[in-house]
Protein backbone atom coordinates (compact mmCIF):
# COMPACT_ATOMS: atom_id res chain seq x y z
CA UNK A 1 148.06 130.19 82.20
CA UNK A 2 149.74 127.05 81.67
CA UNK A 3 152.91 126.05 80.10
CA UNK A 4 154.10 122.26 79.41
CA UNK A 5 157.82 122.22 78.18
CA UNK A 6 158.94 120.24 75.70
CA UNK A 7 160.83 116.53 75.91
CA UNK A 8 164.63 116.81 75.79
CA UNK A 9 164.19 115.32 72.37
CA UNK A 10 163.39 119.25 71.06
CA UNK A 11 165.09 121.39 68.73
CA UNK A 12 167.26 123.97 70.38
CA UNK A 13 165.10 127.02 70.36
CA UNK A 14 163.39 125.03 73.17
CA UNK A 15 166.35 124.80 75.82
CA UNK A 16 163.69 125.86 78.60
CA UNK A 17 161.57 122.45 78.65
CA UNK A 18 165.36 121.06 78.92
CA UNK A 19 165.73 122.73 82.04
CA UNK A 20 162.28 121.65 82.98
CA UNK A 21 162.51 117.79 82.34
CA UNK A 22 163.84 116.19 85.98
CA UNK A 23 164.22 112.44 85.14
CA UNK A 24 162.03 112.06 81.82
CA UNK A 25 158.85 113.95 83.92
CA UNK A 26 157.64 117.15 82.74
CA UNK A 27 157.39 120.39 85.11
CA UNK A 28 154.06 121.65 84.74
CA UNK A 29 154.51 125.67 85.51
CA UNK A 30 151.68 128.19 85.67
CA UNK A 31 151.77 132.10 85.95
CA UNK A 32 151.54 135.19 83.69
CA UNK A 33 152.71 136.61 80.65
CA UNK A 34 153.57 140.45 80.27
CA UNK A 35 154.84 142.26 77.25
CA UNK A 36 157.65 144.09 78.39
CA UNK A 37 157.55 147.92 76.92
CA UNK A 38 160.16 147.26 73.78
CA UNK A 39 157.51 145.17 72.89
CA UNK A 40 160.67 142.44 72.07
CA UNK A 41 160.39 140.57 75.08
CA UNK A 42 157.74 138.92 77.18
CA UNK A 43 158.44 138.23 80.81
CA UNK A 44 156.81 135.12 82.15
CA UNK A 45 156.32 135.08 86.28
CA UNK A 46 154.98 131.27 87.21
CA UNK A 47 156.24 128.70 89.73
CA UNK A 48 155.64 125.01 89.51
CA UNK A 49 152.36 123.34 89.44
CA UNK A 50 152.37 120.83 92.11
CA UNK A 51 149.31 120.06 94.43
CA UNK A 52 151.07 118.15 97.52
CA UNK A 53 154.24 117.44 99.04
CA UNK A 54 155.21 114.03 97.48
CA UNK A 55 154.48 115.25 93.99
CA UNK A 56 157.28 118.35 94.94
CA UNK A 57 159.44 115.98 96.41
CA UNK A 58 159.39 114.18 93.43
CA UNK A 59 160.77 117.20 91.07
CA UNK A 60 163.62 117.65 93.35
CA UNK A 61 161.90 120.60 94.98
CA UNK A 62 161.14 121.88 98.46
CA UNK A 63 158.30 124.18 99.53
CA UNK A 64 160.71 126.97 100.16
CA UNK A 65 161.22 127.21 96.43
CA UNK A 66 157.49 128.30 96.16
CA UNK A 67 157.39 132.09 95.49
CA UNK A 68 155.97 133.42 99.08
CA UNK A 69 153.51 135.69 97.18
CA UNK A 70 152.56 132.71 95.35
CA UNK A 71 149.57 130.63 96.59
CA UNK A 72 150.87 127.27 95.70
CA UNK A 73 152.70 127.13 99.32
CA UNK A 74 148.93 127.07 100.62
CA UNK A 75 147.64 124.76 98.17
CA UNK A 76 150.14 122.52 98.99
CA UNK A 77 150.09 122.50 102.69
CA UNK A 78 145.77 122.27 102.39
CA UNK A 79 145.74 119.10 100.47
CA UNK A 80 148.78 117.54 102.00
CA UNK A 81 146.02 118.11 105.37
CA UNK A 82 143.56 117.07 103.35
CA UNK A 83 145.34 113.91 102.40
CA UNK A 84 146.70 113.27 106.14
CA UNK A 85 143.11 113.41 107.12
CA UNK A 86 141.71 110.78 104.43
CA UNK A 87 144.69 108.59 105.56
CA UNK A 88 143.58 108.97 108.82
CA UNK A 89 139.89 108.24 109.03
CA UNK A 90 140.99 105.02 106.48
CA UNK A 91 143.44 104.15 109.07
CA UNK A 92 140.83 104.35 111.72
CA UNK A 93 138.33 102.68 109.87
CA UNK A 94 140.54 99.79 109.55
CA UNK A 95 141.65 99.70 113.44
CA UNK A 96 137.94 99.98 113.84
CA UNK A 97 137.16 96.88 111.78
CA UNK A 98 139.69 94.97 113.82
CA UNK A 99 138.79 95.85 117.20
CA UNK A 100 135.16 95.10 116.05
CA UNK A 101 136.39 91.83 114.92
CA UNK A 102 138.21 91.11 118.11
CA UNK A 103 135.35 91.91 120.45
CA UNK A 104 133.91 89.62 118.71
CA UNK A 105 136.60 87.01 119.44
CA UNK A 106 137.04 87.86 123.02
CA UNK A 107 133.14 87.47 123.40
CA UNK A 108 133.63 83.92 121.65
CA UNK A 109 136.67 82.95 123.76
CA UNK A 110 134.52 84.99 127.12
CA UNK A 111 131.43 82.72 126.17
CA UNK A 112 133.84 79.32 126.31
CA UNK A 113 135.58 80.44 129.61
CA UNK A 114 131.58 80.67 130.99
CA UNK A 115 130.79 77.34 130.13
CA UNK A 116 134.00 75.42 130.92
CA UNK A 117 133.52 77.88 134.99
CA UNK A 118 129.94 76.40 134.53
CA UNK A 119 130.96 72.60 133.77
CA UNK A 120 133.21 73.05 136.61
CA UNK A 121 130.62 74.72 138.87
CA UNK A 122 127.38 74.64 139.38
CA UNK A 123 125.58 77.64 137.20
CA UNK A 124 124.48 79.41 140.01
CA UNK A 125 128.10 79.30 141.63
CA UNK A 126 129.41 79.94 138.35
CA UNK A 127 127.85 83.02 138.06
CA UNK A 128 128.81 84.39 141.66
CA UNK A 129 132.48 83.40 140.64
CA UNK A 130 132.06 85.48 137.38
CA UNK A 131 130.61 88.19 139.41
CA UNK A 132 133.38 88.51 142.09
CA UNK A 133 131.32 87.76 144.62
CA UNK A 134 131.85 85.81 147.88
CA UNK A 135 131.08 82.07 147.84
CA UNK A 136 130.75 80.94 151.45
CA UNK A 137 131.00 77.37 152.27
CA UNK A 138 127.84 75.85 153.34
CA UNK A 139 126.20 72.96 155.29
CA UNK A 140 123.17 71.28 153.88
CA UNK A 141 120.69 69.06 156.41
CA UNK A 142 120.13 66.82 153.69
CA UNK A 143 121.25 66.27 150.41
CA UNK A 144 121.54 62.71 148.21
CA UNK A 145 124.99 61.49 146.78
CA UNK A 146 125.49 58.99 143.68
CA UNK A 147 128.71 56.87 142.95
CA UNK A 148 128.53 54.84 140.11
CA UNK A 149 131.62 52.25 138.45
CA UNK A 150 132.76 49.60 136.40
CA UNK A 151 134.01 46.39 138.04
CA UNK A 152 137.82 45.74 137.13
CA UNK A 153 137.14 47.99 134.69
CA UNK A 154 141.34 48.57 134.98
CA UNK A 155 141.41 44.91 133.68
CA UNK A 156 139.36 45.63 130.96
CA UNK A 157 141.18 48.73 129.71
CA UNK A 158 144.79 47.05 130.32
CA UNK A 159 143.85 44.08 127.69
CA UNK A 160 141.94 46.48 125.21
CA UNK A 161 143.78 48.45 122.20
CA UNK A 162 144.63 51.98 122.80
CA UNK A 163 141.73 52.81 120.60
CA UNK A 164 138.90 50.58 122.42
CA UNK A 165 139.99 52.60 125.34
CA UNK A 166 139.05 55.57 123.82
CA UNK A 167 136.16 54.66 122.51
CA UNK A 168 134.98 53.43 125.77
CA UNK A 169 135.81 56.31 127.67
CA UNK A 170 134.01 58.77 124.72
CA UNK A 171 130.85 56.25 125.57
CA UNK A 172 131.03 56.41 129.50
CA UNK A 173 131.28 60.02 129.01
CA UNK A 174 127.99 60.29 126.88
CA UNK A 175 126.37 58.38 129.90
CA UNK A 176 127.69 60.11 132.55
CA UNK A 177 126.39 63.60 130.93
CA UNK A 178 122.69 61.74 130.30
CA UNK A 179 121.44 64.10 133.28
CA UNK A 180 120.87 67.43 131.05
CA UNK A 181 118.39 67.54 128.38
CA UNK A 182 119.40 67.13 125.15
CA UNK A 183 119.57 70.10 123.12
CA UNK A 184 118.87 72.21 126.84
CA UNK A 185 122.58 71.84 128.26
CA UNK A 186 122.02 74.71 130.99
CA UNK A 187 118.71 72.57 132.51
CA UNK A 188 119.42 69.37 134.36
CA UNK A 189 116.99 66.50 133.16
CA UNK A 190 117.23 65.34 136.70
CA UNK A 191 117.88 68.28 138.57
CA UNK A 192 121.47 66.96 139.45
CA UNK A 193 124.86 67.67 139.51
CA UNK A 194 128.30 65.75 138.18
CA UNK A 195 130.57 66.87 141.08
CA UNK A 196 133.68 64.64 139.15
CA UNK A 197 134.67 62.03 136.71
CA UNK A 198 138.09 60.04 137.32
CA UNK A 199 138.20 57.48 134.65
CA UNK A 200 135.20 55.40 134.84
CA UNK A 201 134.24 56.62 138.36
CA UNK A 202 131.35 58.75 138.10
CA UNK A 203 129.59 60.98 141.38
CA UNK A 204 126.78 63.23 141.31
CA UNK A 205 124.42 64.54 143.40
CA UNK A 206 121.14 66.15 144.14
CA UNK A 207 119.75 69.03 146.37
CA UNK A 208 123.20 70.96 146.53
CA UNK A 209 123.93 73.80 145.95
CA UNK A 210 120.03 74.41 145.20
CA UNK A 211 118.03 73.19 147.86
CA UNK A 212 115.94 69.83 146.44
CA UNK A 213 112.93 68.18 148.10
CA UNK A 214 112.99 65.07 146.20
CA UNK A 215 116.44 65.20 145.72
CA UNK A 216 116.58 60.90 146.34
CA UNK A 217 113.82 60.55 143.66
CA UNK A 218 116.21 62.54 141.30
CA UNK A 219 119.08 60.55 141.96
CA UNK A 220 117.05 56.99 141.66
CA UNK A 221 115.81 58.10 137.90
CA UNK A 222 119.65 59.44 136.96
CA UNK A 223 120.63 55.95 138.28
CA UNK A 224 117.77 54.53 136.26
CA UNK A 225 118.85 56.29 132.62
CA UNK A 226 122.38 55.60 133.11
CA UNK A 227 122.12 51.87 133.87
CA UNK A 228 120.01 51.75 131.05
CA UNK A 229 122.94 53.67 128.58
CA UNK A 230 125.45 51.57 130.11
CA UNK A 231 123.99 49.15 127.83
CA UNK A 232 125.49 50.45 124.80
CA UNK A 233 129.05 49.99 125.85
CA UNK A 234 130.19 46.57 125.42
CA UNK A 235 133.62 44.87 126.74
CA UNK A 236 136.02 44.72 123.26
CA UNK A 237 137.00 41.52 124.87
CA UNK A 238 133.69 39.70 124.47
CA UNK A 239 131.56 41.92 122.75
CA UNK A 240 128.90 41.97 126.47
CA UNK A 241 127.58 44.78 127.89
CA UNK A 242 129.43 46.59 131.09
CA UNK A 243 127.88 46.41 134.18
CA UNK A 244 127.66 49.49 135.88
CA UNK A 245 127.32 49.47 139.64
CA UNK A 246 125.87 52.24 141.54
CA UNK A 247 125.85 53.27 145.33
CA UNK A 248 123.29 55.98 146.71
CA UNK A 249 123.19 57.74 150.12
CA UNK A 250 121.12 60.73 151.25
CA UNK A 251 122.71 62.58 154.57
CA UNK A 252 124.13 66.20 155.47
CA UNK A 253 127.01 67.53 152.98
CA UNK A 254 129.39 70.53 153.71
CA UNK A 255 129.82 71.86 150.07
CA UNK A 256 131.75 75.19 148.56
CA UNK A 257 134.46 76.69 145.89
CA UNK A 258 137.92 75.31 146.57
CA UNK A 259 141.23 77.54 145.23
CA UNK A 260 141.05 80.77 143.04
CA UNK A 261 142.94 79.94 140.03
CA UNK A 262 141.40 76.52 139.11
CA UNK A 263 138.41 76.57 141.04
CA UNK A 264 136.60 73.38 142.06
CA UNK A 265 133.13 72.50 143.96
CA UNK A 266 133.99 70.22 146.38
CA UNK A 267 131.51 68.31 148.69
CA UNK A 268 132.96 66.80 152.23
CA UNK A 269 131.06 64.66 155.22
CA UNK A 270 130.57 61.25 156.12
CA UNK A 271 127.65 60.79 154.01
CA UNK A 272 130.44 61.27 150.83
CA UNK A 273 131.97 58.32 152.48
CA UNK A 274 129.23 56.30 152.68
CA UNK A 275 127.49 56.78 149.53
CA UNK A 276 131.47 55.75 147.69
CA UNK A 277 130.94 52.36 150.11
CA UNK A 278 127.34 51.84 148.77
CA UNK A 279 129.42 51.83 145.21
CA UNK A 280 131.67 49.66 146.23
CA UNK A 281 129.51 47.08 147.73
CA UNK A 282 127.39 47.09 145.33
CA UNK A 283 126.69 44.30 142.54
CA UNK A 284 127.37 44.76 138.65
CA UNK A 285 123.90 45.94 137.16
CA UNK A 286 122.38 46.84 140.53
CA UNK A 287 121.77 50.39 142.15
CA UNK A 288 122.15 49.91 146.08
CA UNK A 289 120.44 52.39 148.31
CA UNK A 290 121.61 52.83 152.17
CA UNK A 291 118.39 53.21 154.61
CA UNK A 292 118.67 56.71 154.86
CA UNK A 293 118.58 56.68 150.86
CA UNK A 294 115.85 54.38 150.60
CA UNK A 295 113.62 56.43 153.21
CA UNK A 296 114.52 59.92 151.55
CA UNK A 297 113.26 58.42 147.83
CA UNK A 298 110.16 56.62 149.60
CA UNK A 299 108.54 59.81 150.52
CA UNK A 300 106.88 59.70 147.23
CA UNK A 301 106.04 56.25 146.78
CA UNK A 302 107.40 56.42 143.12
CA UNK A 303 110.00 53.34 142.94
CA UNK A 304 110.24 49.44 143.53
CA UNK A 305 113.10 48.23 146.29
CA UNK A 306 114.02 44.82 147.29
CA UNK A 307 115.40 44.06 150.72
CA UNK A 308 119.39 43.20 149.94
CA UNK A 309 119.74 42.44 153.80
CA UNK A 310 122.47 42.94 156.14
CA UNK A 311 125.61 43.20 154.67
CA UNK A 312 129.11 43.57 156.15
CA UNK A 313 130.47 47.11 154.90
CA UNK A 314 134.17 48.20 155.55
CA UNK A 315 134.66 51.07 158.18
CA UNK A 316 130.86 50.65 159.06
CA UNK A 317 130.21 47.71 160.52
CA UNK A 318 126.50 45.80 159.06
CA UNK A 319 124.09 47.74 157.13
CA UNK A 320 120.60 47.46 155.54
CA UNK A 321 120.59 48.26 151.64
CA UNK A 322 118.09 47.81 149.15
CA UNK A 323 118.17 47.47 145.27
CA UNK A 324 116.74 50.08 143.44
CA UNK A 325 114.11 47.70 140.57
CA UNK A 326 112.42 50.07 138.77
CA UNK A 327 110.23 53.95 138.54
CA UNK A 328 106.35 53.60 139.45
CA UNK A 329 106.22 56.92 138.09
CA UNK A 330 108.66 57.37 134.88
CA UNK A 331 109.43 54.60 132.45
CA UNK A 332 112.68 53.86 131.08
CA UNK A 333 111.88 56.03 127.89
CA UNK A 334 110.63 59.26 129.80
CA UNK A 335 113.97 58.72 131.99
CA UNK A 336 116.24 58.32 129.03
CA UNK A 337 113.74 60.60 126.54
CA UNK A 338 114.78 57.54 123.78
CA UNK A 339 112.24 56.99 121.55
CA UNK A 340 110.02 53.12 122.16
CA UNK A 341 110.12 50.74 119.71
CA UNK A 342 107.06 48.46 120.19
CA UNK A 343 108.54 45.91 118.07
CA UNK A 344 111.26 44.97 120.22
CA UNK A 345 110.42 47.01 124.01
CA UNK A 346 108.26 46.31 126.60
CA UNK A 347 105.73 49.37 127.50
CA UNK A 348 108.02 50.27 130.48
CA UNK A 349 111.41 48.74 129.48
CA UNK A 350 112.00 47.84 132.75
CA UNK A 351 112.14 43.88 131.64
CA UNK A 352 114.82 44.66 129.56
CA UNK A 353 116.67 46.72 132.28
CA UNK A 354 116.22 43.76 135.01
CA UNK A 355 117.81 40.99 132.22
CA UNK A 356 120.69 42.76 132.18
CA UNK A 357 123.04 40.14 133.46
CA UNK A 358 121.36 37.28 132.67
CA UNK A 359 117.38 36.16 132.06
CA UNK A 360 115.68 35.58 135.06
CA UNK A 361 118.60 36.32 137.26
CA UNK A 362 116.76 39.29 139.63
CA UNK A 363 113.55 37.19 138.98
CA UNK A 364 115.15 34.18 140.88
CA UNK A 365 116.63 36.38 143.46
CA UNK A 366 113.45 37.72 144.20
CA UNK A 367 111.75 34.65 144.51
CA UNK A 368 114.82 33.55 146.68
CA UNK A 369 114.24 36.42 148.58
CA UNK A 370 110.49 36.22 149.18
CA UNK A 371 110.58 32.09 150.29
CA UNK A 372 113.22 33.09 153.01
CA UNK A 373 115.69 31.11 151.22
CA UNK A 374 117.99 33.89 150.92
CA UNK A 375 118.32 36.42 153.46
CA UNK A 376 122.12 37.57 153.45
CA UNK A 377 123.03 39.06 150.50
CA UNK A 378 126.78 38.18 151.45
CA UNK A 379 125.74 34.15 151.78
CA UNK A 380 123.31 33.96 148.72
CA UNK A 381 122.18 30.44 147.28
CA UNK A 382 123.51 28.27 144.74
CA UNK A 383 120.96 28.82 142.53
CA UNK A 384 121.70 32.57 142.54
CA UNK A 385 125.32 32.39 142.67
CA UNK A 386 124.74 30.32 139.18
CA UNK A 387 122.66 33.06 137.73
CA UNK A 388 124.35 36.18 139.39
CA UNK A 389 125.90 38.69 137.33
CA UNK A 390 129.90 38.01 135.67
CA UNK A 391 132.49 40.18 136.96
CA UNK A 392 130.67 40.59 141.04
């Protein structure tokens, strides 16, 4: 049975739902009624009707003023578990939402620390540093190396705006990552690899750390596409393409995984050395090859060289190069995977590749070069001094 006292606002016969009434909230109190045996009086045993702890707390009440032959004190102390238990499977529902969530995070963050280790290694290095394992330094018989620069390309940048600069660098940066298929970062276009980019210094190579056979012939068509994107990028000064020069040398490398904490694939031998002085001697627009270069890419009878001569490199003494004139095999377009425009490109948009300094300037130097008139790149003719490219 249930009794519900009355508001304070009661007459006076009702003094008991006074008593009851703890801060304007009504006592609910349950129990039984007996007829005591004058048949006057009726004794009422109850105790409060409360379900859980807070609700008792908030009469005033403790659990030790439950009756202990009264099951209340149970009732109390099964839903106050009960309730403990709801809060607790919400609570670790929610820490289970949020650790879900931040796996997902650290896989995100995990899956950007993977490809920045890969853009600093090689993938296949990468993923023995990612493994823990061992990376042992090792010597390669043969392997071709690629410099490639801009001419007083500090002049250039010193006389541009700040924000020329960085558009020039976000353009160089586009060409110096033409070697992976677009849309396929993970597989090389030319099976190379960028070893490092200091301002608008560029050197890759081919064969190492996975063994090549035509690693040359790689190198030549990289060389190819980028002096072919280099014609995008134009000096802010006068509005002209920039000439890239390139230097490439074939020869035994000693590559491996330099320091722990910001790891590094870095390449050491003499043929490093020479394939940075093939750069450096080089001509604007042309891609010089040393002889070991040029016999490593001829195996396959793919590409068009011209004799440079003997020139006078520093540290080395005289040396035979060649310039690199075009892919018997690939075209410009299958290099570069740019669309053709028939309207404006030749079939193999190689014309438009050896105009890049000037019409007719390679054309004269080749017919120079074939009529014996010039045969020292170092003493060339006036005609070809005339026509050679700006900035050599």
């Amino acid at each position: 049975m249930y009794l519900k006292p009355k508001c304070s606002t009661c007459s006076s016969s009702d003094d008991i739902g006074n008593i009851n009434t703890v801060a304007g909230l009504h006592l609910t109190l349950k129990g039984q009624m007996m007829m005591l045996s004058s048949n006057k009086h009726i004794i009422y045993l109850c105790s409060p009707y409360v379900t859980n702890i807070p609700e008792l707390l908030q009469y005033g009440m403790r659990l030790t003023a439950m009756p202990l032959h009264d099951a209340t004190r149970d009732i109390i102390l099964l839903n106050q578990q009960r309730l403990s238990d709801v809060e607790v499977n919400l609570q670790l529902e929610a820490n289970n939402e949020q650790l879900e969530t931040m796996a997902r995070d650290l896989e995100k963050e995990r899956e950007k620390t993977d490809a920045l280790l890969k853009d600093l290694l090689p993938p296949a290095v990468a993923e023995q540093f990612m493994n823990n394992e061992d990376i042992e330094a090792k010597q390669y018989e043969e392997a071709s190396i690629m410099f490639s620069d801009v001419p007083q390309f500090a002049v250039i940048v010193s006389k541009a705006e700040p924000k020329q600069v960085l558009v020039i660098y976000s353009q160089f940066s586009k060409i110096n990552n033409c070697k992976s298929d677009r849309g396929h970062a993970q597989r090389p276009l030319h099976e190379v690899y960028k070893v490092e980019t200091v301002g608008d210094c560029y050197m890759t190579v081919a064969g190492i750390p996975e063994p090549v056979a035509e690693h040359a012939e790689a190198l030549c068509h990289t060389a190819l596409g980028m002096m072919w994107e280099s014609r995008e990028v134009h000096d802010p000064r006068t509005d002209e393409p920039l000439l890239v020069r390139i230097g490439i040398h074939s020869g035994p490398v000693i590559a491996g995984v330099v320091g722990m904490d910001r790891p590094r694939y870095a390449m050491y031998g003499n043929a490093i050395t020479t394939a940075s002085l093939m750069e450096t001697h080089s001509l604007p627009g042309r891609i010089q090859l040393s002889v070991k270069a040029y016999k490593c890419a001829s195996r396959s009878g793919r590409f068009e060289f011209v004799p440079r001569g003997r020139i006078q490199v520093k540290g080395k003494g005289e040396m035979d190069t060649y310039f690199l004139l075009r892919s018997l095999k690939k075209s410009i377009w299958e290099i570069t995977k740019r669309p053709r425009d028939p309207a404006i490109h030749s079939i193999e948009g190689y014309e438009e590749l050896l105009n890049v300094c000037q019409p007719g300037a390679i054309e004269n130097r080749l017919a120079e070069m074939r009529s014996g008139v010039v045969t020292d790149a170092l003493t060339p003719s006036k005609a070809y001094t005339e026509t050679a490219c700006k900035g050599e």
